[in-house]
Every structure is written in C-alpha cells, then in structure tokens.
C-alpha atoms as a PDB file:
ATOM      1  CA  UNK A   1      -2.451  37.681  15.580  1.00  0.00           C
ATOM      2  CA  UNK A   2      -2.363  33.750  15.603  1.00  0.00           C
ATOM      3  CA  UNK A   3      -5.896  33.743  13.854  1.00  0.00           C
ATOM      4  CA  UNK A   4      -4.734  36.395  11.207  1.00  0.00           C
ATOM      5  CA  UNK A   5      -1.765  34.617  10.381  1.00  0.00           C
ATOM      6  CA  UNK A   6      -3.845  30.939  10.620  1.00  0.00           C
ATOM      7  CA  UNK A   7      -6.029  32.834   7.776  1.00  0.00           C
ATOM      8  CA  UNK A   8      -3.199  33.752   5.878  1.00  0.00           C
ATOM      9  CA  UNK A   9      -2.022  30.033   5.721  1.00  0.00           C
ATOM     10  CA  UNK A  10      -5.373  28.969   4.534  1.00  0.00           C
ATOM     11  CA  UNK A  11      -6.143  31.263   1.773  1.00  0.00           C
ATOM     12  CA  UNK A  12      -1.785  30.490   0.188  1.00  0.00           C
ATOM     13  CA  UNK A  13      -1.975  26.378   0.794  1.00  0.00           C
ATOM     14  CA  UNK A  14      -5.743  26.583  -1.120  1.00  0.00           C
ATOM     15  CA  UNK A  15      -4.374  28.946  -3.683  1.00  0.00           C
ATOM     16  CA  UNK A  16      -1.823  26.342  -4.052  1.00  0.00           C
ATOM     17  CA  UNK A  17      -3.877  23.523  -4.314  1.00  0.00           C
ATOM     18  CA  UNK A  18      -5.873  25.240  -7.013  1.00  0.00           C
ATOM     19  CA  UNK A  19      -2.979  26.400  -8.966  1.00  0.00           C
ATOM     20  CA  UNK A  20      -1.463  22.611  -9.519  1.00  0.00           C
ATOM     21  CA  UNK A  21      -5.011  21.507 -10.525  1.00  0.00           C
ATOM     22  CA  UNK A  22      -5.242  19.185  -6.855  1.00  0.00           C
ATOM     23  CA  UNK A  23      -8.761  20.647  -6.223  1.00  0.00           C
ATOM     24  CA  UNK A  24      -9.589  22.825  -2.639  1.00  0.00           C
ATOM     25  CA  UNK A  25      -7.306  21.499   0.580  1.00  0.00           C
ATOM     26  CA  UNK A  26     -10.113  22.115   2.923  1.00  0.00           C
ATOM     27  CA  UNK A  27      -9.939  25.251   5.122  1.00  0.00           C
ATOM     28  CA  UNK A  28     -10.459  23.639   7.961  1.00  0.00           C
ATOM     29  CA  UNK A  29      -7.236  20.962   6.941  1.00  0.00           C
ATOM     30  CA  UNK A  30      -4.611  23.693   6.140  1.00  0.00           C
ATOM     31  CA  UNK A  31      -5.248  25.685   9.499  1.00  0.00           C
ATOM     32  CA  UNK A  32      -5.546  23.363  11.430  1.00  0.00           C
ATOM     33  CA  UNK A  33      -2.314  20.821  10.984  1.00  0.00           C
ATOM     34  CA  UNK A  34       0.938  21.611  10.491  1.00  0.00           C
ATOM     35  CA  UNK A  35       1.635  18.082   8.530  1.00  0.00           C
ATOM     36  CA  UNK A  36       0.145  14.770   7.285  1.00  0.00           C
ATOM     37  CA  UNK A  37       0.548  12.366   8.899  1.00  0.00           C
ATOM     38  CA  UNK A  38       1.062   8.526   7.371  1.00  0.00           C
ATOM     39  CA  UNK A  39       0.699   4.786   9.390  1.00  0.00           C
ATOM     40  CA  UNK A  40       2.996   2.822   7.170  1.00  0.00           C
ATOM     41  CA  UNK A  41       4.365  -0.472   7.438  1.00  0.00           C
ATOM     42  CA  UNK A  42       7.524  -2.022   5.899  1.00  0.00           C
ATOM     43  CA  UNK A  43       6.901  -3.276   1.555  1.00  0.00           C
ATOM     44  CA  UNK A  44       9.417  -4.097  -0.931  1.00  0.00           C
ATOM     45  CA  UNK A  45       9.482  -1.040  -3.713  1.00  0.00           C
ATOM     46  CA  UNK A  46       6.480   0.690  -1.650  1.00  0.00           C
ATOM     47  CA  UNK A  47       7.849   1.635   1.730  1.00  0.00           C
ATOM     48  CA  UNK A  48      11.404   1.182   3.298  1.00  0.00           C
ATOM     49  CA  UNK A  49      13.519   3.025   5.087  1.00  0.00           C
ATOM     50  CA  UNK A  50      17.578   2.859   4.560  1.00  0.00           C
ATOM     51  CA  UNK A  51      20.882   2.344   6.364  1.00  0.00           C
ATOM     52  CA  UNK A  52      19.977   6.249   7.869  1.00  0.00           C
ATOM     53  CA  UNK A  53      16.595   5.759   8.280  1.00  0.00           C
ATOM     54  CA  UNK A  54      14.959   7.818   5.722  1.00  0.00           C
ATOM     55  CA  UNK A  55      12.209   6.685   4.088  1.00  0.00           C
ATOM     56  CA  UNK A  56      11.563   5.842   0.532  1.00  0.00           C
ATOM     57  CA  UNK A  57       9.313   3.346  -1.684  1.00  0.00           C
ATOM     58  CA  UNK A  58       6.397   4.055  -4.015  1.00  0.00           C
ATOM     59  CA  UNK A  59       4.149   5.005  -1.238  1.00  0.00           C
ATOM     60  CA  UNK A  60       6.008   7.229   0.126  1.00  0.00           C
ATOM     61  CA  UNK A  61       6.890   8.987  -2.989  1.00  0.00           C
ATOM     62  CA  UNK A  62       3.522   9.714  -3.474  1.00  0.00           C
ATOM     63  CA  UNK A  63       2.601  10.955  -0.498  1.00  0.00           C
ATOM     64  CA  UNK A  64       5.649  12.952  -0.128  1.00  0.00           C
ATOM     65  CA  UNK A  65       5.038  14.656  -3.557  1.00  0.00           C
ATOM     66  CA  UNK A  66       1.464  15.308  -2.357  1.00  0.00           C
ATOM     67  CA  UNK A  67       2.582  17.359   1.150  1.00  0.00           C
ATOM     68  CA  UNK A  68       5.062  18.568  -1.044  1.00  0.00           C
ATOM     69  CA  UNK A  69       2.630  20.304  -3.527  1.00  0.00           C
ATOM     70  CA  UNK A  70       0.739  21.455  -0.249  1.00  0.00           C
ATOM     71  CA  UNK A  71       3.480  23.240   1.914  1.00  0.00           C
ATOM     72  CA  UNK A  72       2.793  21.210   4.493  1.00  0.00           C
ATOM     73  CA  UNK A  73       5.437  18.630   6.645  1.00  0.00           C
ATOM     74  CA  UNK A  74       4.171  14.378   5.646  1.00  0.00           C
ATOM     75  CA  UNK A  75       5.317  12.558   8.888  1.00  0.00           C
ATOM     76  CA  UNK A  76       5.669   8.935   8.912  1.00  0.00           C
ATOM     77  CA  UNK A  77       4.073   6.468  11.581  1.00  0.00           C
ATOM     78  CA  UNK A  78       5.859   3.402  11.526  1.00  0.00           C
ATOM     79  CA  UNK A  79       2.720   0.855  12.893  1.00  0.00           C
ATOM     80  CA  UNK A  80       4.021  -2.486  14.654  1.00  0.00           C
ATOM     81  CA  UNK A  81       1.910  -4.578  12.454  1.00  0.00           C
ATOM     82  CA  UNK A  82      -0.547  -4.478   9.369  1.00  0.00           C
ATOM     83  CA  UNK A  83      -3.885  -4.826  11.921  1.00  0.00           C
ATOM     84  CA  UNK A  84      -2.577  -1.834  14.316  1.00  0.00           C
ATOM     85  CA  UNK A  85      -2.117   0.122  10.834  1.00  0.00           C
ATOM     86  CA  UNK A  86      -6.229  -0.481   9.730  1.00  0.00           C
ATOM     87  CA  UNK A  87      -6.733   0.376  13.535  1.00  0.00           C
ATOM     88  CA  UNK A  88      -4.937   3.550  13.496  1.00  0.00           C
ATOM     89  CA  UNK A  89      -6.665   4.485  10.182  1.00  0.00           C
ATOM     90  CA  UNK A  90      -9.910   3.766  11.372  1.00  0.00           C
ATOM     91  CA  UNK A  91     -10.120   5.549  14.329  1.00  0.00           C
ATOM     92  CA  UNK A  92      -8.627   8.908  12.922  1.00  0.00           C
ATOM     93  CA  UNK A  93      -4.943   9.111  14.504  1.00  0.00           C
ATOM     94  CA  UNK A  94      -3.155   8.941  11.057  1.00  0.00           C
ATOM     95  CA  UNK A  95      -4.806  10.628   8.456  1.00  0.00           C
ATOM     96  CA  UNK A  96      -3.738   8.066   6.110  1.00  0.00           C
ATOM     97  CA  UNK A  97      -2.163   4.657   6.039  1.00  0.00           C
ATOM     98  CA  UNK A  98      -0.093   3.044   3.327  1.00  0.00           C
ATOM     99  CA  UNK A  99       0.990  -0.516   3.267  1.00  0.00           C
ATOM    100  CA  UNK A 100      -0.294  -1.919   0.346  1.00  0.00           C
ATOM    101  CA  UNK A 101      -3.488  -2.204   1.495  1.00  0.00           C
ATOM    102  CA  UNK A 102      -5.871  -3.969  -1.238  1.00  0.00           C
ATOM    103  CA  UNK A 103      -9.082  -2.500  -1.696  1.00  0.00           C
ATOM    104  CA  UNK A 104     -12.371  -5.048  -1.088  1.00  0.00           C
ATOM    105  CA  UNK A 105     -16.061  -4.107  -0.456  1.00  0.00           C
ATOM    106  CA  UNK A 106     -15.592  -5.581   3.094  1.00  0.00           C
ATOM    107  CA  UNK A 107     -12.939  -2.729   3.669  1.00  0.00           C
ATOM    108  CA  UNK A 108     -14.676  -0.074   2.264  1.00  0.00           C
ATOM    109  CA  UNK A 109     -17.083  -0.222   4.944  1.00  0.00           C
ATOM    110  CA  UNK A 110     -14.823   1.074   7.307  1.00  0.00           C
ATOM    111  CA  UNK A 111     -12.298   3.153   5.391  1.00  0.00           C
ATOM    112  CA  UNK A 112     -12.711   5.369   2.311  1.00  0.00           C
ATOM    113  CA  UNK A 113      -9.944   4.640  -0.026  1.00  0.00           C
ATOM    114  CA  UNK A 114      -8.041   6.638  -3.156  1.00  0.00           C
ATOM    115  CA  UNK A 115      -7.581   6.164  -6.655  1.00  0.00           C
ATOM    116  CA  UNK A 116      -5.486   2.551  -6.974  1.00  0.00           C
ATOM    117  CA  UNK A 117      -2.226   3.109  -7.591  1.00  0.00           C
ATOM    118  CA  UNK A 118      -0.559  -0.615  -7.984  1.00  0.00           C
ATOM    119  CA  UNK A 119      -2.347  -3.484  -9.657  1.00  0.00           C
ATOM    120  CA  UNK A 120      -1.805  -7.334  -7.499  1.00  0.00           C
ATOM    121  CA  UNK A 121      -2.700 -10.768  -7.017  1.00  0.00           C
ATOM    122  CA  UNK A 122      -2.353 -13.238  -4.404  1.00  0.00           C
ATOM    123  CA  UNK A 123       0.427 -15.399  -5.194  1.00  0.00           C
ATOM    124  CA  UNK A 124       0.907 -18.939  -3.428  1.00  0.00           C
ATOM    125  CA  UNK A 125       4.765 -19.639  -3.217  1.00  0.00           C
ATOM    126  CA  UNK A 126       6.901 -22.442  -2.458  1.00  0.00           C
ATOM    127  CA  UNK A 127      10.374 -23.702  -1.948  1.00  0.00           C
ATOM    128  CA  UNK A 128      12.049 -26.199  -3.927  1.00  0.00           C
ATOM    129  CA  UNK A 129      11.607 -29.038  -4.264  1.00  0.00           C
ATOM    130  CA  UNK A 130       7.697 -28.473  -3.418  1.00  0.00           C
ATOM    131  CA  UNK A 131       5.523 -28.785  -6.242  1.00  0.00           C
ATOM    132  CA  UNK A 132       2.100 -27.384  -4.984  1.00  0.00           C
ATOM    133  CA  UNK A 133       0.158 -26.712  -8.099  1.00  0.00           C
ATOM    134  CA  UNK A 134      -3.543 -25.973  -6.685  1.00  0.00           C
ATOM    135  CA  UNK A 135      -5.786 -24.956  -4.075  1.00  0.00           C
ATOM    136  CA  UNK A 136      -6.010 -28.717  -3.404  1.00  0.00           C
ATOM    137  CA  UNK A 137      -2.378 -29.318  -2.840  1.00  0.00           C
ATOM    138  CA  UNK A 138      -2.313 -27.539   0.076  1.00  0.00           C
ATOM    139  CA  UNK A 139      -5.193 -29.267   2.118  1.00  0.00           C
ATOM    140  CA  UNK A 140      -3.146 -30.125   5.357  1.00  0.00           C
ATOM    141  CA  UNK A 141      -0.337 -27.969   4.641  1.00  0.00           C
ATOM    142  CA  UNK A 142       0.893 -25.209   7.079  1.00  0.00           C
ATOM    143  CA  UNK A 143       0.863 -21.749   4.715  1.00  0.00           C
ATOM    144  CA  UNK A 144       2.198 -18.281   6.316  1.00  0.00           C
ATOM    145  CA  UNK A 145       0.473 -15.394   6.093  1.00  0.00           C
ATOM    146  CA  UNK A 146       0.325 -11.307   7.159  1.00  0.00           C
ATOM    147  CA  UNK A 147      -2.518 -11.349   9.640  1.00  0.00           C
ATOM    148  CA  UNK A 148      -5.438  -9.187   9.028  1.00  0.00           C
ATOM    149  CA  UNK A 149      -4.218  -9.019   5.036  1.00  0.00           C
ATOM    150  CA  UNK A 150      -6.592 -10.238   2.125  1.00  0.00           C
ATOM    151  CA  UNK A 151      -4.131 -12.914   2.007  1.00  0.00           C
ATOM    152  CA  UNK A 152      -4.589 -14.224   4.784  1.00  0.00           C
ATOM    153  CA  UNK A 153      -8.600 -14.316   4.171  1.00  0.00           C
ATOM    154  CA  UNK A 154      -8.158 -16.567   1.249  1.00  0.00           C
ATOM    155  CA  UNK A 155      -5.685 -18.738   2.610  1.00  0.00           C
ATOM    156  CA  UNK A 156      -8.009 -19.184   5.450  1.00  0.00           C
ATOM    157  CA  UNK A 157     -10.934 -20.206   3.562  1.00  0.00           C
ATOM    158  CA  UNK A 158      -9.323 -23.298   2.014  1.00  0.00           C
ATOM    159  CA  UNK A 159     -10.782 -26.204   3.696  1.00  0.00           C
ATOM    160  CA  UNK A 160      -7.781 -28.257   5.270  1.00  0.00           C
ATOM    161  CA  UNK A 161      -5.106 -25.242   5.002  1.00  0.00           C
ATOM    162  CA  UNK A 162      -3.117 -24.996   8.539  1.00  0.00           C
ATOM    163  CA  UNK A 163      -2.556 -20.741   8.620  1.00  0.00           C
ATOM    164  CA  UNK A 164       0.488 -19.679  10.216  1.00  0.00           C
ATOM    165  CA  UNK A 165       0.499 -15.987  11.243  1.00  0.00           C
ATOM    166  CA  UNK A 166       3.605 -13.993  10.804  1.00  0.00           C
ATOM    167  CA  UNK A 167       3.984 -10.242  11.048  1.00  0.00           C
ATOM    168  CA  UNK A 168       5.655  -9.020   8.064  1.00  0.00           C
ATOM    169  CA  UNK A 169       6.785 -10.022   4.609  1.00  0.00           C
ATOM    170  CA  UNK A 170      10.507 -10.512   5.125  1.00  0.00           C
ATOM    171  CA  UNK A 171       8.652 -13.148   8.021  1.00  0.00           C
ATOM    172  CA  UNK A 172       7.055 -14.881   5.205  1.00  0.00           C
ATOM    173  CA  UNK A 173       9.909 -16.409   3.257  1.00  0.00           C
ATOM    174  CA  UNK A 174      12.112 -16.612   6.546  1.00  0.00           C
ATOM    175  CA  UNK A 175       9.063 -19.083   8.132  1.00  0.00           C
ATOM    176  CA  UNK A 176       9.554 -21.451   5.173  1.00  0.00           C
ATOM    177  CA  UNK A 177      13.131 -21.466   5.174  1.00  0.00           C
ATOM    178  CA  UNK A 178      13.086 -22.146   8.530  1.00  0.00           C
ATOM    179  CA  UNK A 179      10.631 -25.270   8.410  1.00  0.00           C
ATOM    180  CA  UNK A 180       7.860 -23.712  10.084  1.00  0.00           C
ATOM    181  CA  UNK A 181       5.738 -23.350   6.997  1.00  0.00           C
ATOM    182  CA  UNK A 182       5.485 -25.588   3.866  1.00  0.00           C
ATOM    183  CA  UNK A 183       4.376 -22.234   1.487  1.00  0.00           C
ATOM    184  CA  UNK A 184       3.285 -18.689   1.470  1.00  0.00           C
ATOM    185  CA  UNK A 185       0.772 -16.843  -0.002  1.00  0.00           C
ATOM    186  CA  UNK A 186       1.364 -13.133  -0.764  1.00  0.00           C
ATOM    187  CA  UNK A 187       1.093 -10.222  -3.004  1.00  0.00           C
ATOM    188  CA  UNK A 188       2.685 -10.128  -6.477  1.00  0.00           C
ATOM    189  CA  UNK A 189       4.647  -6.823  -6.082  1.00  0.00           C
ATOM    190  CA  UNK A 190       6.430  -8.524  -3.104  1.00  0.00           C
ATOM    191  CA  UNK A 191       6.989 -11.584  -4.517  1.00  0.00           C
ATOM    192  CA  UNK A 192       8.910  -9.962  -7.465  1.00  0.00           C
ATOM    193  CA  UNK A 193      11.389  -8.379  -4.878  1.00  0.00           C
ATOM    194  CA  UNK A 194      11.961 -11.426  -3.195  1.00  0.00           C
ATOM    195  CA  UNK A 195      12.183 -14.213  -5.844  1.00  0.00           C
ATOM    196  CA  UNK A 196      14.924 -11.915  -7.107  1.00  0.00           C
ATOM    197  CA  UNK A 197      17.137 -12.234  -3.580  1.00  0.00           C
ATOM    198  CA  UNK A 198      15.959 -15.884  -2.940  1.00  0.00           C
ATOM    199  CA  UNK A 199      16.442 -17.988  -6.152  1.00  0.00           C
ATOM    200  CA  UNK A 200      15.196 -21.193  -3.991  1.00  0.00           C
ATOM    201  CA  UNK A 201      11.594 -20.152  -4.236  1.00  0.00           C
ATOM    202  CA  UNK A 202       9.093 -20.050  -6.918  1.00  0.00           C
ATOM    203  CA  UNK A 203       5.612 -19.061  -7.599  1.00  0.00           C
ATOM    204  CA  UNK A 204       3.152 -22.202  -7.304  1.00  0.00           C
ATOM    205  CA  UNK A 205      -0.181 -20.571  -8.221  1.00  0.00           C
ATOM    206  CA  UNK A 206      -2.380 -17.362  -7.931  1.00  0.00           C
ATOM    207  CA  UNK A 207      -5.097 -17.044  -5.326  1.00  0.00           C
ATOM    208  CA  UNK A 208      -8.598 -14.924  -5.629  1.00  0.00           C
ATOM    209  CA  UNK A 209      -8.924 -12.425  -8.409  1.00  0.00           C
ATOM    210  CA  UNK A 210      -7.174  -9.401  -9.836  1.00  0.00           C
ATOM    211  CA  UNK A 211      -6.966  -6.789  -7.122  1.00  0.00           C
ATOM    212  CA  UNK A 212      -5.542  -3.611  -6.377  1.00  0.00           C
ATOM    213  CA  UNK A 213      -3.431  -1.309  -3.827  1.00  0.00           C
ATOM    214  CA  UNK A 214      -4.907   1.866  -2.698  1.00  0.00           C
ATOM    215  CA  UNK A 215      -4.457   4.123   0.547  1.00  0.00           C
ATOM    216  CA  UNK A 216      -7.074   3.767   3.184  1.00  0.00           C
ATOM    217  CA  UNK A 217      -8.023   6.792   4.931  1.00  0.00           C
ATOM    218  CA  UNK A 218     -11.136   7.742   7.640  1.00  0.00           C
ATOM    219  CA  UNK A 219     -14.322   7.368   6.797  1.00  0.00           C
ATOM    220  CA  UNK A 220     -15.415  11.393   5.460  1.00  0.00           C
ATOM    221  CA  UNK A 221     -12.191  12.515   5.489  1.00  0.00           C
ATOM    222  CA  UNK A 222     -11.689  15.448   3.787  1.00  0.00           C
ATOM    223  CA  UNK A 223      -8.158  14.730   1.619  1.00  0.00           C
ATOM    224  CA  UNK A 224      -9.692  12.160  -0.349  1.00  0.00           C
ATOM    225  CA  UNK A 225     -10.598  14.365  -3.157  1.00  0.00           C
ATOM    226  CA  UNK A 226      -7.293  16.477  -2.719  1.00  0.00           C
ATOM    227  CA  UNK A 227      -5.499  12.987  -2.681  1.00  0.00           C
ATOM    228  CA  UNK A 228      -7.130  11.585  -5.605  1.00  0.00           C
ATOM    229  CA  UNK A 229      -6.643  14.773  -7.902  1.00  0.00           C
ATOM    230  CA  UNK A 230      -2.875  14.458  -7.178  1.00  0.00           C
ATOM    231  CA  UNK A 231      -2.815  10.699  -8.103  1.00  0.00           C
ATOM    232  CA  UNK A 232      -4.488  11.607 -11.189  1.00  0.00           C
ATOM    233  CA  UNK A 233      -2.151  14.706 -12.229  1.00  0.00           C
ATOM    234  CA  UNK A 234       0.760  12.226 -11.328  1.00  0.00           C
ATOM    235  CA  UNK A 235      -0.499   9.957 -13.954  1.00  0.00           C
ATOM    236  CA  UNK A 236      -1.381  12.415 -16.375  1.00  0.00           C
ATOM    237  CA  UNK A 237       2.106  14.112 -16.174  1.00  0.00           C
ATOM    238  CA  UNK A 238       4.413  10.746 -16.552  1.00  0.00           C
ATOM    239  CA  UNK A 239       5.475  11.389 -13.049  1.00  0.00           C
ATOM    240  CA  UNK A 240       3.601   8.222 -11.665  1.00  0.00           C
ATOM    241  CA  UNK A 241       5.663   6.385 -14.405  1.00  0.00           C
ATOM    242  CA  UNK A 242       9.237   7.598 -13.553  1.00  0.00           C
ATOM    243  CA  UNK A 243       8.271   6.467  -9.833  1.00  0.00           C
ATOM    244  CA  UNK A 244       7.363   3.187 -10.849  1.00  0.00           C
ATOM    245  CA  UNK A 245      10.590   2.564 -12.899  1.00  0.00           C
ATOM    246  CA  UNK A 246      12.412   3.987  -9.920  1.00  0.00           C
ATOM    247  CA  UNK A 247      11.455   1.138  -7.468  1.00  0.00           C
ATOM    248  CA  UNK A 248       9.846  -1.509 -10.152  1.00  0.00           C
ATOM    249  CA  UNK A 249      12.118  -1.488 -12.775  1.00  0.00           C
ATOM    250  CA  UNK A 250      11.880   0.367 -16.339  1.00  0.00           C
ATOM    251  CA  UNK A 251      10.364  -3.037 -18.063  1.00  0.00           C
ATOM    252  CA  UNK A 252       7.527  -2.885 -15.707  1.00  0.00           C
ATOM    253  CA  UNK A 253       7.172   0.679 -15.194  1.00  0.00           C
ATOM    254  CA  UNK A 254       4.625   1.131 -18.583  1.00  0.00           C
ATOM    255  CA  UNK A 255       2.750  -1.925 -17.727  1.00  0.00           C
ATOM    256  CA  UNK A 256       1.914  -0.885 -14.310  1.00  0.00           C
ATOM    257  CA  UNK A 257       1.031   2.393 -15.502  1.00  0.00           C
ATOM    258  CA  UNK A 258      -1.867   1.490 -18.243  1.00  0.00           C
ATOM    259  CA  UNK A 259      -3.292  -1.315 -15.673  1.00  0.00           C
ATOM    260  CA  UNK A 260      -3.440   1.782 -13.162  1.00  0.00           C
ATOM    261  CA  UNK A 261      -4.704   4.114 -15.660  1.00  0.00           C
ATOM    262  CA  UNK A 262      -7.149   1.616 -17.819  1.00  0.00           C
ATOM    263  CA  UNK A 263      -8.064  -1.163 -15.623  1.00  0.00           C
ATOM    264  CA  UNK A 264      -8.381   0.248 -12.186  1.00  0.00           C
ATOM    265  CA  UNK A 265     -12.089   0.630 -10.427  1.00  0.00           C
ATOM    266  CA  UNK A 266     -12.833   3.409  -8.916  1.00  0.00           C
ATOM    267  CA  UNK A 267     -12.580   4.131  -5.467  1.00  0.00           C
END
C-alpha cells in the first residue's frame, strides 16, 4: 500500500509540474521527500523572519511559491553563519541555500546555481566624517566583512587592508559604530536597507564588477531545471516584479526586473 500510494504522489506532483509549465519534478524527488528544504541566513528584503517568527524576504518568496506550485512542505534551515550555509549546500543536507549568495566561476565548481534573480555590487561604506574615496584610501585601514562572502575576497586582496571578520550584516554597520572598524564593504541590496535606518553612513566606492545573486544548490541536483523554469515563469508572469516592489520598493521594482531579465548570465 505505501508504494501504491508513493506512485500515486509521483504521477499528481509531475502532472503538476507539467501543467504550470515548471518542467518534470523528478520521480525520484516527489516520492521520496515530503518537503524542500532551504539553509538560509538572515538579508535585508531577501530573508527575515518577524516579531512571530515567520519568515519572509525575496528569497523566501520564491522558494515558497516554488513548493507551493509543487504540493510539497519548503522548510527553512536557519545556518549559524554564511560558511556553515555553503557547507550545508555542498554536502547535500539542504537541498538549497539562499543568502544572497553571488555567483563566481570559483563557486560554481562546487555548487550548481539557478537563474540570477537580484543584480549587486560590492559597495565600500563609511561613516561620517570619513572620506575614503578609493581602493588606496584604505591601505592600513581595518574594513569588516561577512567571512567566506565575495566581499570579503576583494577586501582581502587589497594590499595594506586590515579585514575584520564579522558574522552577519546587521554586524557590519554595528562594528563601525562601535570603533572596531574604520569601513565596510558589502552588497548593494543591503546597503540600500541600511543607509535608510542609519543616515550617518554613506557609500564611499564600489568594489569588483557587476555581479549577481543566485541560489546555490548540490552539484547534479535534480531541481535545478524545475527551479529555473519557475524563476523564469515568475518573470514572465509579472509575479517576480510584484515581489520585488514588495520588499524593494515600487521605484526599483522595474529596474531590478529588466537587469534580471536582460543582463543576467546564465547559470
């Protein structure tokens, strides 16, 4: 009976899947698990959780929406830092992890990653009345970074930079304030959250190129191409849009969405 009604759930979630245009769920995916389940880490507009603890952000509206279209349960792994999250990921015990994770050839050696969803730079920012305007400016200075981020890469390749590791974005802006770190360096989306709630800082200057946000999963695993087809029909339907004006604002919402739909490489 359990393997009768296991291929019963197959053949419905697949017939699903092919209905909303997301491609096959594999078989072996549907009867297998119960849920998806996501390593996330705290990101202002892409994951959060509030005063009740329920989660919400871009991430998570996209992955929700995704299980959603699936019948199946998306349960949230709340990793105690950004490295532990690529860890988990790697080894297979989330099936996917979201923390606005840029994508970069060195990553995609170890994870395979879906279609972008969130253009960003590397933004160096400071607290008045520092006036860092180059890479130059900050030989000697002590900048905080997420460690294990692309971030913190580029900060550390600056000849003469002191890198202070911190474990989270709000820890970013709170290790300047609290004199333990003359500037940041961080991602654009977060900055724009922030500079918003702390009128005392201000951008100094971008770091590395254009980049983009994209969730990592195993190596061969086998939602990619589900994943991806439901990014794309998100896009194509306007539904990616309303959920970037939802946690990015209406002015930004149509910019996002052409960089994401125009500009973005593929994964």
């Amino acid at each position: 009976m359990k393997a009768r009604n296991s291929s019963r759930r197959t053949i419905l979630v697949t017939g699903i899947t092919a209905a909303l245009g997301l491609g096959m769920l594999p078989a072996a995916f549907a009867a297998e698990r119960e849920a998806i389940r996501a390593c996330s880490r705290p990101g202002a507009g892409f994951f959060a959780r509030d005063a009740g603890g329920q989660p919400t952000g871009l991430e998570y509206d996209i992955l929700k929406s995704f299980a959603d279209a699936l019948k199946i349960d998306l349960v949230i792994d709340d990793a105690p830092s950004f490295d532990a999250l690529l860890t988990r990921a790697e080894e297979g015990r989330c099936h996917v992890a979201a923390a606005g994770i840029t994508v970069t050839e060195e990553r995609k050696k170890r994870f395979a990653f879906s279609t972008p969803y969130f253009p960003n730079r590397v933004l160096i920012v400071q607290k008045s009345p520092t006036a860092f305007l180059k890479a130059d400016d900050l030989r000697a200075q002590r900048i905080a970074v997420v460690s294990g981020t692309l971030q913190a890469r580029l900060v550390g390749a600056l000849p003469g930079v002191k890198v202070v590791d911190v474990n989270g974005d709000d820890a970013l802006f709170d290790a300047v304030s609290k004199g333990q770190a003359d500037a940041l360096a961080c991602d654009s989306a977060v900055v724009l959250h922030h500079l918003g709630r702390r009128p005392e800082f201000s951008t100094a200057f971008p770091l590395g190129e254009r980049s983009f946000f994209a969730f990592a999963l195993p190596l061969k695993s086998n939602l990619v191409g589900p994943l991806n087809e439901h990014i794309k029909t998100l896009i194509r339907t306007g539904e990616f849009a309303r959920m970037l004006a939802k946690h990015f604002g209406e002015a930004n919402a149509e910019f996002l969405a052409s960089e994401i739909a125009n500009k973005a490489p593929k994964p």
